[in-house]
PDB file of N, CA and C in Angstrom:
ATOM      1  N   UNK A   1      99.819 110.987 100.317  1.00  0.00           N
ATOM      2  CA  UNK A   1      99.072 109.987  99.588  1.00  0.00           C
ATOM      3  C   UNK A   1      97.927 110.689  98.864  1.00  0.00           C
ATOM      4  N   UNK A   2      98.104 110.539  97.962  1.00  0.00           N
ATOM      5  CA  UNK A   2      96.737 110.907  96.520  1.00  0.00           C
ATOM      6  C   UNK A   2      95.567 110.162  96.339  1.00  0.00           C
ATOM      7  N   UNK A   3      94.739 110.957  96.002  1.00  0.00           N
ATOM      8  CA  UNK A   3      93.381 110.405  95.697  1.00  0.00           C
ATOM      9  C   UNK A   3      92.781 110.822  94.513  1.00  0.00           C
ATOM     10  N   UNK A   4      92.085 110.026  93.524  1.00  0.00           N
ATOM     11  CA  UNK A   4      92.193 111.135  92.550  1.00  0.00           C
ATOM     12  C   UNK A   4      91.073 110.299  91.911  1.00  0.00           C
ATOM     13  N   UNK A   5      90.058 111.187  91.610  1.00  0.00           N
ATOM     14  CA  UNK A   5      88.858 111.308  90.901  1.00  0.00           C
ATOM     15  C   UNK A   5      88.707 111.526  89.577  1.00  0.00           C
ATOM     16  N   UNK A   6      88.857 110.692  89.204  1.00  0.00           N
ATOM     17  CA  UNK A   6      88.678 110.825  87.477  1.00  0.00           C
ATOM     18  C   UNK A   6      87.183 110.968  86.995  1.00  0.00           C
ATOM     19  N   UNK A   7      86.847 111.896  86.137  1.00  0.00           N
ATOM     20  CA  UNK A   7      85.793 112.275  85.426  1.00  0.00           C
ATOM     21  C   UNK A   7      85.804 114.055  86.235  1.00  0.00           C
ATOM     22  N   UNK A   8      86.779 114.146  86.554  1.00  0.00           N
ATOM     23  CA  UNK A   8      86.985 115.782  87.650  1.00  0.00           C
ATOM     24  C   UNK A   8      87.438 116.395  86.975  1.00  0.00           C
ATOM     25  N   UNK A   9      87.204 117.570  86.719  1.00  0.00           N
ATOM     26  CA  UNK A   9      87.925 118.592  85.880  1.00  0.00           C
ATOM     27  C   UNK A   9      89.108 119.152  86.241  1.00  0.00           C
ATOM     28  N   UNK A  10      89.863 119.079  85.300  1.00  0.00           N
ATOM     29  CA  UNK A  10      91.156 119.450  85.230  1.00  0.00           C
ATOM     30  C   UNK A  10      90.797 120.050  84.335  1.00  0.00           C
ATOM     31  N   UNK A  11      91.627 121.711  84.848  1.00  0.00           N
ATOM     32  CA  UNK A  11      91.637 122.671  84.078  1.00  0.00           C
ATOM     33  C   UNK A  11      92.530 123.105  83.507  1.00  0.00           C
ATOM     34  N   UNK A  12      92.991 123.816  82.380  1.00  0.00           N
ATOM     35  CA  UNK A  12      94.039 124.074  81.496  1.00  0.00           C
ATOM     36  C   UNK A  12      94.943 124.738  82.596  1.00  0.00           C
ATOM     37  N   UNK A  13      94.370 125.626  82.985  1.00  0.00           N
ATOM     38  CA  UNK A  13      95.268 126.579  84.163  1.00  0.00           C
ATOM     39  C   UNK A  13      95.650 125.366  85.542  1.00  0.00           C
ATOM     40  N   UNK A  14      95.088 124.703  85.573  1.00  0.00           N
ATOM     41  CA  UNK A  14      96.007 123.563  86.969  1.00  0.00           C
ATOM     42  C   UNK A  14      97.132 122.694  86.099  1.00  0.00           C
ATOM     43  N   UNK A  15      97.458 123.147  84.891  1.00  0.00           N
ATOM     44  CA  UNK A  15      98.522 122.382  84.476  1.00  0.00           C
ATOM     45  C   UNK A  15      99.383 123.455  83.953  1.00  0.00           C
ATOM     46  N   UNK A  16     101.040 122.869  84.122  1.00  0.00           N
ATOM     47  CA  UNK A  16     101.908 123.599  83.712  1.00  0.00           C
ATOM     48  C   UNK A  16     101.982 123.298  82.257  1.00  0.00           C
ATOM     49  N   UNK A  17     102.079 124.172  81.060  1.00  0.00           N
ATOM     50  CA  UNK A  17     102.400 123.945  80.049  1.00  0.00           C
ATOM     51  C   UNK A  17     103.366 122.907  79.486  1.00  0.00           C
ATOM     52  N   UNK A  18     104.543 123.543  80.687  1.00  0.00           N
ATOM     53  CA  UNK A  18     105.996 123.009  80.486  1.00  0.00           C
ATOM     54  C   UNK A  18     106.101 121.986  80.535  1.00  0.00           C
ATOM     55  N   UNK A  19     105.588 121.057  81.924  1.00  0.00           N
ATOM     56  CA  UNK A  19     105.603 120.037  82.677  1.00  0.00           C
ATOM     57  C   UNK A  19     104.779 119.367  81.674  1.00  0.00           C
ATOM     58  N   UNK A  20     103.597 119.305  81.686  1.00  0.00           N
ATOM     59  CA  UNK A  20     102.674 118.527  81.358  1.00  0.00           C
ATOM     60  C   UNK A  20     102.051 119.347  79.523  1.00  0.00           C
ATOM     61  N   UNK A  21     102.049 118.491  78.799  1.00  0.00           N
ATOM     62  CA  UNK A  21     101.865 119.490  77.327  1.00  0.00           C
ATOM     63  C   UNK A  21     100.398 119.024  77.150  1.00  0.00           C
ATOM     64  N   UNK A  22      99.794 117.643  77.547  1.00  0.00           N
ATOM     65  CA  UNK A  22      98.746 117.483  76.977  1.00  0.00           C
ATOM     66  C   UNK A  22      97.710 117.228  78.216  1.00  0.00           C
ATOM     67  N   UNK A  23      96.819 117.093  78.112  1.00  0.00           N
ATOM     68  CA  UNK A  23      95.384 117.001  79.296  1.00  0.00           C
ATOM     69  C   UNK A  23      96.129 115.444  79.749  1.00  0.00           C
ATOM     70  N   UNK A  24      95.525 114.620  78.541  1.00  0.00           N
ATOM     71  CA  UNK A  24      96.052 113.061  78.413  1.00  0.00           C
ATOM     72  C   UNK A  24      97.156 112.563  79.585  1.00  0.00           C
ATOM     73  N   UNK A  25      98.054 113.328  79.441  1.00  0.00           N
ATOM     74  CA  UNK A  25      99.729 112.943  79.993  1.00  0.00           C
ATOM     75  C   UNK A  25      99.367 113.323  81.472  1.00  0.00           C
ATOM     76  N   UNK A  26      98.581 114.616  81.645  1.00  0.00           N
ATOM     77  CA  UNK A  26      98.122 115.283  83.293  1.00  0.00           C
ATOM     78  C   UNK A  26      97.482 113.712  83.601  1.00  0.00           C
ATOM     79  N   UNK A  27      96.551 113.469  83.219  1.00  0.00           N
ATOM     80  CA  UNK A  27      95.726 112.576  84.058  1.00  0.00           C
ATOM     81  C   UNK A  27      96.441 111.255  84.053  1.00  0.00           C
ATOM     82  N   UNK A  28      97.074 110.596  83.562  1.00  0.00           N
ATOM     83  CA  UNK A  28      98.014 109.282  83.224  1.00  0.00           C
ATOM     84  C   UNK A  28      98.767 109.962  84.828  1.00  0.00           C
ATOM     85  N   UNK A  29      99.250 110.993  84.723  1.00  0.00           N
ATOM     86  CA  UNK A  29     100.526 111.067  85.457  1.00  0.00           C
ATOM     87  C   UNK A  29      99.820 111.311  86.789  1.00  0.00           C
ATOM     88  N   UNK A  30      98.503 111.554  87.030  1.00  0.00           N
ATOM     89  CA  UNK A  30      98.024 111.680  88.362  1.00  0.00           C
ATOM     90  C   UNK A  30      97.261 110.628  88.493  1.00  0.00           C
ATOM     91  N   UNK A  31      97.127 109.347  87.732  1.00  0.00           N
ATOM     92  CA  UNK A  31      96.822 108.169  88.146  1.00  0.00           C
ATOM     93  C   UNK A  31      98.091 107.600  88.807  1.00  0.00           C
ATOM     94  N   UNK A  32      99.321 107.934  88.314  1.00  0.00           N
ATOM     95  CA  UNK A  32     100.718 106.868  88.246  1.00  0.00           C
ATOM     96  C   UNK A  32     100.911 107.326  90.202  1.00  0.00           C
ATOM     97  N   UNK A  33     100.666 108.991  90.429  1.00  0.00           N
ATOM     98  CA  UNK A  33     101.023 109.313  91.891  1.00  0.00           C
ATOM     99  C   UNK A  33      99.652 108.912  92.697  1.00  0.00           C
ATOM    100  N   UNK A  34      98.817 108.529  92.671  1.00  0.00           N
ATOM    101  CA  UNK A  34      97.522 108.352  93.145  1.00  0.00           C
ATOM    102  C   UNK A  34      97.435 107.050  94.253  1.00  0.00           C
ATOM    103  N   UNK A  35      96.712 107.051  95.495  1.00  0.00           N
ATOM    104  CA  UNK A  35      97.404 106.082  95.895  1.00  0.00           C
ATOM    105  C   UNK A  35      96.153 105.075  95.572  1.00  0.00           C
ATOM    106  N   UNK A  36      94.703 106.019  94.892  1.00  0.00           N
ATOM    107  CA  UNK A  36      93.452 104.848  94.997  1.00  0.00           C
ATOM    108  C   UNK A  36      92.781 106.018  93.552  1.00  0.00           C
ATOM    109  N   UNK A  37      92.512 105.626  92.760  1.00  0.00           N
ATOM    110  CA  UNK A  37      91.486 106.238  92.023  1.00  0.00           C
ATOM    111  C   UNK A  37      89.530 105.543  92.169  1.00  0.00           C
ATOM    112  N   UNK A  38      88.844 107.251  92.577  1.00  0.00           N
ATOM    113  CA  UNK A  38      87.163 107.008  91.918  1.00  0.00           C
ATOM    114  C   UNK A  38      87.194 107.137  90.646  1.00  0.00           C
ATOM    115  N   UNK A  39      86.364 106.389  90.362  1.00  0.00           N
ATOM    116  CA  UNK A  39      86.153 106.817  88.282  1.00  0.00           C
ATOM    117  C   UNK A  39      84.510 106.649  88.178  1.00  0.00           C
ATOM    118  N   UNK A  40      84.315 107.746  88.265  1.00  0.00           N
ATOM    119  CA  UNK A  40      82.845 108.067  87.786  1.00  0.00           C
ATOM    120  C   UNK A  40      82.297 107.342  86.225  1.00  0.00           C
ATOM    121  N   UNK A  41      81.800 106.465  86.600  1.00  0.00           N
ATOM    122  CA  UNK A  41      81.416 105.725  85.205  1.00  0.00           C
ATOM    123  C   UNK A  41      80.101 106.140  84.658  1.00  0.00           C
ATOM    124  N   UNK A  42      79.525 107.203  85.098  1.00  0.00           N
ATOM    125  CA  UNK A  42      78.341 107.737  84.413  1.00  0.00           C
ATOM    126  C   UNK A  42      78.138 107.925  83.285  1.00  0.00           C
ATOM    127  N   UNK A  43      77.297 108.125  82.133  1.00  0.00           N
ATOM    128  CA  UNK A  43      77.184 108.126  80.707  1.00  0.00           C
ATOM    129  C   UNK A  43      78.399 107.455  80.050  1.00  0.00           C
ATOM    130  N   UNK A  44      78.828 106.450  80.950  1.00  0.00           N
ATOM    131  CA  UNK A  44      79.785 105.667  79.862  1.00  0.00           C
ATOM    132  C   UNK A  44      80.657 105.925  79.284  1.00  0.00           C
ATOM    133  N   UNK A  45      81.307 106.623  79.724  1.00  0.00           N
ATOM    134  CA  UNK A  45      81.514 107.647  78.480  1.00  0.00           C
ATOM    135  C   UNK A  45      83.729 107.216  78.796  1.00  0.00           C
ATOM    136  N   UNK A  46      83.745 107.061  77.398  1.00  0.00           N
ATOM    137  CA  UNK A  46      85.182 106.086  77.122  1.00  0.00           C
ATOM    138  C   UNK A  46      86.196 106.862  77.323  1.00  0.00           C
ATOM    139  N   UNK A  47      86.498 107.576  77.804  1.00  0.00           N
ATOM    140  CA  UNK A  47      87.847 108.185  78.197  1.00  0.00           C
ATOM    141  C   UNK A  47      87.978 107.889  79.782  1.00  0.00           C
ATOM    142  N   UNK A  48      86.884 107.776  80.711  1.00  0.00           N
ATOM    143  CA  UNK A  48      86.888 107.179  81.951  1.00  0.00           C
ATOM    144  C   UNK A  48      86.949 105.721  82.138  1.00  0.00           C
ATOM    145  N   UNK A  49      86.738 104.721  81.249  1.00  0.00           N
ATOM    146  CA  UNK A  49      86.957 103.314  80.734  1.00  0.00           C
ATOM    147  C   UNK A  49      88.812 103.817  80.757  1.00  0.00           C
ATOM    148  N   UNK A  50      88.734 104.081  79.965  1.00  0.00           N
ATOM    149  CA  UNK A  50      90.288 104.086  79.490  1.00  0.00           C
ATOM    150  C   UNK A  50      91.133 104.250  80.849  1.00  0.00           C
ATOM    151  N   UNK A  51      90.541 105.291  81.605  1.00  0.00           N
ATOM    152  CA  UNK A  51      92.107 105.789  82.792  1.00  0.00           C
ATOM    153  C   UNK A  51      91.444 104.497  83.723  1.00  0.00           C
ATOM    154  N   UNK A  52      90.020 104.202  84.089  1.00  0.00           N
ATOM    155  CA  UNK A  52      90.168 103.121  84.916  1.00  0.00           C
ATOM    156  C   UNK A  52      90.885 101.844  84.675  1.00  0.00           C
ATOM    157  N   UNK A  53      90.560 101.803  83.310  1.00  0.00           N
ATOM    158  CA  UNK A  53      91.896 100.368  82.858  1.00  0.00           C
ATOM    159  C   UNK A  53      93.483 100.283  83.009  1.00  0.00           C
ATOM    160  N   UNK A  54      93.670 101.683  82.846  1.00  0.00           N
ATOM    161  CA  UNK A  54      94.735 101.980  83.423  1.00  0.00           C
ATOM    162  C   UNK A  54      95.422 101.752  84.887  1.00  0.00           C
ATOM    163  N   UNK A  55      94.378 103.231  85.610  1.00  0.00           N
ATOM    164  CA  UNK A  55      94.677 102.428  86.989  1.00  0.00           C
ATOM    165  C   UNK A  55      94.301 101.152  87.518  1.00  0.00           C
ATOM    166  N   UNK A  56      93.601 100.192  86.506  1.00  0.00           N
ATOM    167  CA  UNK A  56      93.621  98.774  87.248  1.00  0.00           C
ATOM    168  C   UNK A  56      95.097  97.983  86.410  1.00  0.00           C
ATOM    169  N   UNK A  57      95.693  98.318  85.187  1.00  0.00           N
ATOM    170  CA  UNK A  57      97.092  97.692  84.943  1.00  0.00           C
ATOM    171  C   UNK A  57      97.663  97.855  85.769  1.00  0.00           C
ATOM    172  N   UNK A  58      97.891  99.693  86.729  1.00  0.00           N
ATOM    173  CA  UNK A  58      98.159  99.841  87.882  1.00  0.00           C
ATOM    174  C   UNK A  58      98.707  99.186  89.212  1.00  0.00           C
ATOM    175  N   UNK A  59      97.571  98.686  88.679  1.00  0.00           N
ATOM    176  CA  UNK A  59      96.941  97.841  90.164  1.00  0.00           C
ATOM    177  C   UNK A  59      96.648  98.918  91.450  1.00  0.00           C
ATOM    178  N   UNK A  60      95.964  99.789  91.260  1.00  0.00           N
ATOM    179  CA  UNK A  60      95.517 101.005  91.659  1.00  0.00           C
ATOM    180  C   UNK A  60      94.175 100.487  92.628  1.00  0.00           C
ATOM    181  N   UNK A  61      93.677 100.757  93.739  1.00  0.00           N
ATOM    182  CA  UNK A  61      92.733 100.133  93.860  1.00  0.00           C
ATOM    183  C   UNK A  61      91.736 101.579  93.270  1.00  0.00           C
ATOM    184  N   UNK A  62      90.577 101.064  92.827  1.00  0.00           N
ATOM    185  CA  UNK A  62      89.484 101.721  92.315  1.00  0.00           C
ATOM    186  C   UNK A  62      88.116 101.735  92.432  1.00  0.00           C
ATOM    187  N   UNK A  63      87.712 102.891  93.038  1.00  0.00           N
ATOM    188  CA  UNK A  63      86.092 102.928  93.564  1.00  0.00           C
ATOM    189  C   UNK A  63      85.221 103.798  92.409  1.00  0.00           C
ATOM    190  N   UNK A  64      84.557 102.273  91.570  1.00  0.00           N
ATOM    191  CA  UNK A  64      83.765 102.897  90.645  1.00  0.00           C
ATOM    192  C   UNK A  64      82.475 104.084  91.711  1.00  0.00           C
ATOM    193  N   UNK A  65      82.228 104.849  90.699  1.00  0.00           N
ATOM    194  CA  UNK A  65      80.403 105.705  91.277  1.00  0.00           C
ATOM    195  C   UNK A  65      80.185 105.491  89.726  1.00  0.00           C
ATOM    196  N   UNK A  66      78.656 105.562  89.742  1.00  0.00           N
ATOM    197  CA  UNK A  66      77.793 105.884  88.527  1.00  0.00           C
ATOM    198  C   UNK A  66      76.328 106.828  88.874  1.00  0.00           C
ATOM    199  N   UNK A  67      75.947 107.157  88.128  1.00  0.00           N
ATOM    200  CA  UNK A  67      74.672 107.960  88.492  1.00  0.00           C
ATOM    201  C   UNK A  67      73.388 107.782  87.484  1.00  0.00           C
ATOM    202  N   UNK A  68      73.861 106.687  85.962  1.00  0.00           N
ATOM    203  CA  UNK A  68      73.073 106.304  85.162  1.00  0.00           C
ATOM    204  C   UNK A  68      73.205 104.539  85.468  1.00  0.00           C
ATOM    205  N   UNK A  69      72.154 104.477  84.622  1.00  0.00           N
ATOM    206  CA  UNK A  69      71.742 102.801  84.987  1.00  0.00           C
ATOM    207  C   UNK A  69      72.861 101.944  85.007  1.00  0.00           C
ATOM    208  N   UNK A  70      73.231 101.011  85.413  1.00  0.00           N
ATOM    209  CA  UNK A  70      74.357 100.276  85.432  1.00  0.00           C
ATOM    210  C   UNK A  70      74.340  99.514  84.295  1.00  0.00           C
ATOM    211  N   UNK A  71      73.008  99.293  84.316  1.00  0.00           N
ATOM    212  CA  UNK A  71      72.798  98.139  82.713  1.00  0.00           C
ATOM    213  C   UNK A  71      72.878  98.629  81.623  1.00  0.00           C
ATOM    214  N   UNK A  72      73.399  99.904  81.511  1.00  0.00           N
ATOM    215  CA  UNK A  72      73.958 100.275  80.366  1.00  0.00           C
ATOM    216  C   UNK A  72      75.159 100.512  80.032  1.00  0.00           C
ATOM    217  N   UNK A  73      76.387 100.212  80.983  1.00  0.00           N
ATOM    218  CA  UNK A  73      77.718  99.726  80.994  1.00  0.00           C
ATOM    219  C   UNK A  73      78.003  98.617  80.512  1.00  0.00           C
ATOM    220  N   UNK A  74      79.133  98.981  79.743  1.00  0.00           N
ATOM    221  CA  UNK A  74      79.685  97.715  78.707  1.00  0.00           C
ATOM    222  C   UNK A  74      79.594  96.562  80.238  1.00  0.00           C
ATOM    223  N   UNK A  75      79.353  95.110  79.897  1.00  0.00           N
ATOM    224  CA  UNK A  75      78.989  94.166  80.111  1.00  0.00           C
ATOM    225  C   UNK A  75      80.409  93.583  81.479  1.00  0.00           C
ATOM    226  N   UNK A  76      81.382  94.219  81.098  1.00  0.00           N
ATOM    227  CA  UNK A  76      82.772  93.547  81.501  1.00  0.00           C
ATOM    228  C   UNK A  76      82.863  95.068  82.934  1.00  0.00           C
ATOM    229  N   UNK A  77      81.836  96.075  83.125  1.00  0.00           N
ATOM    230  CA  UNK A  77      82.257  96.806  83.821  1.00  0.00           C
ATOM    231  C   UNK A  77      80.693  96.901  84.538  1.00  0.00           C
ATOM    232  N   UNK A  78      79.686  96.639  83.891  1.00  0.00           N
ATOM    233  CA  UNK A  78      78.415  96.663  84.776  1.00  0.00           C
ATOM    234  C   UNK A  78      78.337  95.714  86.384  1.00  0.00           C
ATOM    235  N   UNK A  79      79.333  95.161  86.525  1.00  0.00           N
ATOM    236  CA  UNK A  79      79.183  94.293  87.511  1.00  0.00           C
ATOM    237  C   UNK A  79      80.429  94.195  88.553  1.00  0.00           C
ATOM    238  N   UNK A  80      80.976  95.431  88.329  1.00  0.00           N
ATOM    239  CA  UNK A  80      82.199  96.028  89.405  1.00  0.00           C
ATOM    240  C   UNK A  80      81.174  96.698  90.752  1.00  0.00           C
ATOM    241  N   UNK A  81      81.386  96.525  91.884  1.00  0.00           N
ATOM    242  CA  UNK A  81      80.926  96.613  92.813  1.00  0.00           C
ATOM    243  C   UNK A  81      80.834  98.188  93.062  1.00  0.00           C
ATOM    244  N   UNK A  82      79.908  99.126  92.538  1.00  0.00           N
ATOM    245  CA  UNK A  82      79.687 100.312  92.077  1.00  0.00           C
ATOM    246  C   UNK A  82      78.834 100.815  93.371  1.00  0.00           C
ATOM    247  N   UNK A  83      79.134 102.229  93.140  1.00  0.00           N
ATOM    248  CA  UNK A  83      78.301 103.224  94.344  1.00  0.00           C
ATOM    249  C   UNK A  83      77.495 103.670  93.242  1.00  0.00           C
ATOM    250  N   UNK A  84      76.319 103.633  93.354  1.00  0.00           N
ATOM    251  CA  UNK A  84      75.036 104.373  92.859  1.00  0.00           C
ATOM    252  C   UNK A  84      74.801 105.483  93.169  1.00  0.00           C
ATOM    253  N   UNK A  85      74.222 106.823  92.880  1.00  0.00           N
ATOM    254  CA  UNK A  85      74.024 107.649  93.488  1.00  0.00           C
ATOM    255  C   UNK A  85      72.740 108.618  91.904  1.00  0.00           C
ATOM    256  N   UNK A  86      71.851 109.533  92.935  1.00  0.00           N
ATOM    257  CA  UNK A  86      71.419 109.800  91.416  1.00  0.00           C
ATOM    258  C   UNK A  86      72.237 111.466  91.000  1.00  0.00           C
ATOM    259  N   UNK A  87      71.942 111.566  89.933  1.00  0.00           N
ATOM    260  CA  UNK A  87      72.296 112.552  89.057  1.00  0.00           C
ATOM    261  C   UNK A  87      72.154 113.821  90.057  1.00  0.00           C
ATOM    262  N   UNK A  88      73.513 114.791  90.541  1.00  0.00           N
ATOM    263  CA  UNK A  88      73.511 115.917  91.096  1.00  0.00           C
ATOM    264  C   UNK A  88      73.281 115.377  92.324  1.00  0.00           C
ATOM    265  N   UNK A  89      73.177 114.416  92.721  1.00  0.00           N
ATOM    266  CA  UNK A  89      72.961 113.949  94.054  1.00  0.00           C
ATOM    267  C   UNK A  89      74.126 113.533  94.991  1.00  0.00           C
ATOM    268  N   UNK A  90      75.513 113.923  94.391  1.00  0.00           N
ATOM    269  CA  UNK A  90      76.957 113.461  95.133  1.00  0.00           C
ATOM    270  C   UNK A  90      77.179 113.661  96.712  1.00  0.00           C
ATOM    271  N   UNK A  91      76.286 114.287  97.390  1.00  0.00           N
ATOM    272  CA  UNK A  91      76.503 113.958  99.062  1.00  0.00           C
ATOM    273  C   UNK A  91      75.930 112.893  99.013  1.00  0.00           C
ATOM    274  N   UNK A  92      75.046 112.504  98.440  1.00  0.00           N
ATOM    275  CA  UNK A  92      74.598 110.833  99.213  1.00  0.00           C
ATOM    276  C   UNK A  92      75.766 110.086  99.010  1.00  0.00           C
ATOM    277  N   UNK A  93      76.893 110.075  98.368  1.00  0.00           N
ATOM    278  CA  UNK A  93      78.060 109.311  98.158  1.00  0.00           C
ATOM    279  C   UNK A  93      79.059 108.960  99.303  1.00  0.00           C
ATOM    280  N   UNK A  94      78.711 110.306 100.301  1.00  0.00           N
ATOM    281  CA  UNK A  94      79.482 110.210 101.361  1.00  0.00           C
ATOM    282  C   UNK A  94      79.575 109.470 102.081  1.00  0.00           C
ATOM    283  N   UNK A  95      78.633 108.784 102.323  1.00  0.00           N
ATOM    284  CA  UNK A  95      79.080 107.531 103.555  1.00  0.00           C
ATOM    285  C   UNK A  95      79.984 105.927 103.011  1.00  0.00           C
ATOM    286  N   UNK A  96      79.331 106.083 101.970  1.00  0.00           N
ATOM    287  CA  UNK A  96      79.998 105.355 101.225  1.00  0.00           C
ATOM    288  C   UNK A  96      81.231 105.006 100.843  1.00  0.00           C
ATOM    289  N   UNK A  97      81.250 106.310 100.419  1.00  0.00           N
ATOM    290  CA  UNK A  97      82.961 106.357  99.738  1.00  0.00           C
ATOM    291  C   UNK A  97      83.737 106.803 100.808  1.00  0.00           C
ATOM    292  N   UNK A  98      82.977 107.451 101.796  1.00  0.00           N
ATOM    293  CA  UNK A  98      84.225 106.920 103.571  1.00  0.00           C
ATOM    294  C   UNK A  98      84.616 106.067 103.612  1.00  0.00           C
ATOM    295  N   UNK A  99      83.540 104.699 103.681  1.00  0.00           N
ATOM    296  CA  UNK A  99      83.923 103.289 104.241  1.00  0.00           C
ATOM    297  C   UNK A  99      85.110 103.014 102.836  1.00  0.00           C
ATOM    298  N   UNK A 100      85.164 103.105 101.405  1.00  0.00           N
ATOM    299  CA  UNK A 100      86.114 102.681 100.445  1.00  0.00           C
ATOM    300  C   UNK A 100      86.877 103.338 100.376  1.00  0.00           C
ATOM    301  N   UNK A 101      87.285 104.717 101.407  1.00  0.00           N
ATOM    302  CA  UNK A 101      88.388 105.517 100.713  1.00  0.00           C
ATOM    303  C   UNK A 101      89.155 104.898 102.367  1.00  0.00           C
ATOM    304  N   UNK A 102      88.352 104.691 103.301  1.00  0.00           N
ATOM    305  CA  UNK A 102      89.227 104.397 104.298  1.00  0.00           C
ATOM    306  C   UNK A 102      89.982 102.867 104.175  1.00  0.00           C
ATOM    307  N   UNK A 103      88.640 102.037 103.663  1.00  0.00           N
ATOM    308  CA  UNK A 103      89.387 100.770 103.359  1.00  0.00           C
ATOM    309  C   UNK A 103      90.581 100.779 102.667  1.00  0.00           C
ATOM    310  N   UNK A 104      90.458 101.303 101.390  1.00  0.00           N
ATOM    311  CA  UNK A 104      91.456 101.393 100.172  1.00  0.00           C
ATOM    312  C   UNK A 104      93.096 101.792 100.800  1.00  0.00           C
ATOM    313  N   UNK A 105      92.624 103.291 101.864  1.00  0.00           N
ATOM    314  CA  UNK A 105      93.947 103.803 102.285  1.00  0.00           C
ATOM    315  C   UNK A 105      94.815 103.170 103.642  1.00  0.00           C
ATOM    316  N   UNK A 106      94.110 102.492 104.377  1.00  0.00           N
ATOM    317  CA  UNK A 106      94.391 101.778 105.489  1.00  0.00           C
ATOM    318  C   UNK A 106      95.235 100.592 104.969  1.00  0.00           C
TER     319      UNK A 106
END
């Protein structure tokens, strides 16, 4: 069972050329095997909108984090039941995202 963190770097070298040709198709295809996606919604930033919409067509369950203000998320995503944490500060996430990664996978 997969877990998979979107806004994580994937690197050119963790993908096979062959297999996978574009970044795009890697991350689609490791949402599709995933059994729960995090999606770091920090700086907003629309390519993490995009795969979370995805894994929610999915029906993926999904544990937003953010580390910038919430009230500056488009309006339709500021009010998803989000882990806060501040900037460079990702161990404070841990207790947290225990209790949602255990819920999610149980």
């Amino acid at each position: 069972m997969n877990l998979l963190a979107l806004a994580s770097p994937l690197r050119p070298a963790d993908l096979s050329p062959f297999a996978c040709p574009s970044l795009a198709r890697a991350v689609v295809r490791q949402i599709r095997e995933s059994a729960a996606v995090i999606c770091d919604l920090s700086e907003a930033r629309p390519n993490v909108f995009y795969e979370a919409a995805f894994a929610h067509a999915l029906e993926k369950p999904t544990i937003p984090i953010c580390s910038t203000p919430l009230a500056g998320l488009p309006f339709d995503v500021r009010n998803w039941n989000t882990l806060e944490y501040a900037h460079g500060r990702t161990i404070h996430l841990r207790e947290g995202l225990t209790v949602r990664v255990r819920a999610v996978l149980t």
